[in-house]
Protein backbone atom coordinates (compact mmCIF):
# COMPACT_ATOMS: atom_id res chain seq x y z
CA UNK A 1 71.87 61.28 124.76
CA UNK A 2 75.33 62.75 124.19
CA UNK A 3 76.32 65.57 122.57
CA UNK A 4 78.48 66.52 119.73
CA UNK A 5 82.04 67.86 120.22
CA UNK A 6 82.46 71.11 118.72
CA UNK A 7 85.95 72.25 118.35
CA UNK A 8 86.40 75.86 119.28
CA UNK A 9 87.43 78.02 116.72
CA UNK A 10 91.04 79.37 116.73
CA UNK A 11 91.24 83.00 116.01
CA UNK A 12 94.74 83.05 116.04
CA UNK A 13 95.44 80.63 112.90
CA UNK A 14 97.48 82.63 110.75
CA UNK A 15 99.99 83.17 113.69
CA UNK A 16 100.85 79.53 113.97
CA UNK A 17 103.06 79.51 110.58
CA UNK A 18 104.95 82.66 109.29
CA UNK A 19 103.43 81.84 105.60
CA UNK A 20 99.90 82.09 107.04
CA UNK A 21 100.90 85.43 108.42
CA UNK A 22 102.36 86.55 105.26
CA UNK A 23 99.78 85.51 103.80
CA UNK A 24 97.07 87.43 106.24
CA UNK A 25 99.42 90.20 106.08
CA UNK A 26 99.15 90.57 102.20
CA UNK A 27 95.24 90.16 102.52
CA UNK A 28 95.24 92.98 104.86
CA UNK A 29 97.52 95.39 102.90
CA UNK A 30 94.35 95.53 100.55
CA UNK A 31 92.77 97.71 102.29
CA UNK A 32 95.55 100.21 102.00
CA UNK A 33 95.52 99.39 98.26
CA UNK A 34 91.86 100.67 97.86
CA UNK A 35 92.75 103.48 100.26
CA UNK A 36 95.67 104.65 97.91
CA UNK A 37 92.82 104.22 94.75
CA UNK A 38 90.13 106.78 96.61
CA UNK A 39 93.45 108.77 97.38
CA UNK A 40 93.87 109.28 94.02
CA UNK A 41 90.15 109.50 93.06
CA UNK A 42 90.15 112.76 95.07
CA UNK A 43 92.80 114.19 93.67
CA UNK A 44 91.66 113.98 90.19
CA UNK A 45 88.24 115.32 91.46
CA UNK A 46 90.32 117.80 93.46
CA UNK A 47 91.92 118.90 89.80
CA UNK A 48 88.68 118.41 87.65
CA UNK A 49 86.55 120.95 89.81
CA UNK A 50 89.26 123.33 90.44
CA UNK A 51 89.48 122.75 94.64
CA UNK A 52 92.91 122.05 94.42
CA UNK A 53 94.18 124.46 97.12
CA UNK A 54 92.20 122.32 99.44
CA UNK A 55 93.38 119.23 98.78
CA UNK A 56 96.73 120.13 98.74
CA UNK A 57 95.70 121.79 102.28
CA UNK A 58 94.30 118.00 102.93
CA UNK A 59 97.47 116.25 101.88
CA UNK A 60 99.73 118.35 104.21
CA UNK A 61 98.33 117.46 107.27
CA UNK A 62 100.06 114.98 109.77
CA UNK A 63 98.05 112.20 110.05
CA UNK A 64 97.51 112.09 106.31
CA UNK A 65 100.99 112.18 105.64
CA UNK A 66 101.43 109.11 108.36
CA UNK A 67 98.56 107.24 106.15
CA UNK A 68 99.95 107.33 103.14
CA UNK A 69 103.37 106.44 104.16
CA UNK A 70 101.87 103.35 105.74
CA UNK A 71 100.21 102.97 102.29
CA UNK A 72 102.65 103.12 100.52
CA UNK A 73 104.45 100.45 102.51
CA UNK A 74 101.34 98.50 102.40
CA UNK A 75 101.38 98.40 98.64
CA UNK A 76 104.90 98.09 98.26
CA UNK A 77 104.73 95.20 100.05
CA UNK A 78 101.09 94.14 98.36
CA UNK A 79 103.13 94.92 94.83
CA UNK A 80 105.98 92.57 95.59
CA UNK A 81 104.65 89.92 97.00
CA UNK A 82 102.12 89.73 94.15
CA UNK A 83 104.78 89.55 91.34
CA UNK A 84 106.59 86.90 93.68
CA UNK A 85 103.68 84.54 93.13
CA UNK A 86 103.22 85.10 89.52
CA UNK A 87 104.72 82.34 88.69
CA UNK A 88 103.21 79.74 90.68
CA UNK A 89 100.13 81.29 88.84
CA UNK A 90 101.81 81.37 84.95
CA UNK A 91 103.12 78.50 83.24
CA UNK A 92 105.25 79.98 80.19
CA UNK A 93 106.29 77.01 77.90
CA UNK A 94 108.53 77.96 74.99
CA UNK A 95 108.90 75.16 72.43
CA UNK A 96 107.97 72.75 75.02
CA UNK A 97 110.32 74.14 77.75
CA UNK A 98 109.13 75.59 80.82
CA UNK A 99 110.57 78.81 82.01
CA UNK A 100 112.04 79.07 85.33
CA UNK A 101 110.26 80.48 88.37
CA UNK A 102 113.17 83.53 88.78
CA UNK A 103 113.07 84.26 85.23
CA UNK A 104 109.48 85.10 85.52
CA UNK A 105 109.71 87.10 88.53
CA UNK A 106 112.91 88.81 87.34
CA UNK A 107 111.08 89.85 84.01
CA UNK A 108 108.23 91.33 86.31
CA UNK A 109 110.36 93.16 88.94
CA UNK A 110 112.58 94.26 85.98
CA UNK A 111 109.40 95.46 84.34
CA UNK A 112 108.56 96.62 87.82
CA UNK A 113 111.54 98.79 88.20
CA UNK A 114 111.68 100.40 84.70
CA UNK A 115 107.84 101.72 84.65
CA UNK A 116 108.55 103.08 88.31
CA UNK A 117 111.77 104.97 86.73
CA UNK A 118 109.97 106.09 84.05
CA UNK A 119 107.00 107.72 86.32
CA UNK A 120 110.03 108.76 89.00
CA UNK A 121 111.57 111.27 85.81
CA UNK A 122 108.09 112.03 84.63
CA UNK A 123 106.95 113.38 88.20
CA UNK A 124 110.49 114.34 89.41
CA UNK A 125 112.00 116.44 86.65
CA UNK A 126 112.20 120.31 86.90
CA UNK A 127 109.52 121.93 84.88
């Protein structure tokens, strides 16, 4: 009796083609997403039960500095690459004409760009 080949498994997939590791990468930058979320959780909780000080005590330190500036990277890039796929995702037909790929991404990095100015002068301007 013989037995059955089993292929090994390659761990390394993703690393064979550069849109499998973009793709891997954008997976991964998820995590940082939901780390950004709880991020923000506490400081709302932080605000709501008055332990402010401490958070703000919290924020300041090194390493959490260093995580959310890898965060923030990581959803940058988690942001962008999302609105670059919306339109392999949306088909917008206007009177039976199909809008263009860049027009689609243009109106959501335009979008994009204007809601992050907006928050930029909300949070930025001298009280």
């Amino acid at each position: 009796m013989t037995e059955t080949y089993v292929r090994g498994r390659d761990r390394l997939w993703f690393a064979r083609s550069r849109r499998y590791t973009l793709f891997v990468l954008r997976e991964l930058t998820s995590v940082f997403v939901a780390w950004t979320v709880a991020f923000l959780l506490m400081m709302i909780a932080a605000l709501a039960g008055g332990g402010y000080d401490d958070f703000v005590a919290l924020a300041g330190q090194p390493w959490m500095i260093a995580i959310n500036v890898v965060a923030l990277a990581a959803t940058g890039f988690h942001a962008l690459t999302f609105l670059n796929l919306a339109p392999k995702a949306t088909v917008v037909r206007l009177d039976g004409w199909r809008v263009p790929a860049w027009m689609i991404q243009g109106g959501n990095h335009s979008a994009w760009l204007l809601v992050s100015a907006v928050v930029a002068y909300v949070v930025l301007r001298s009280p």
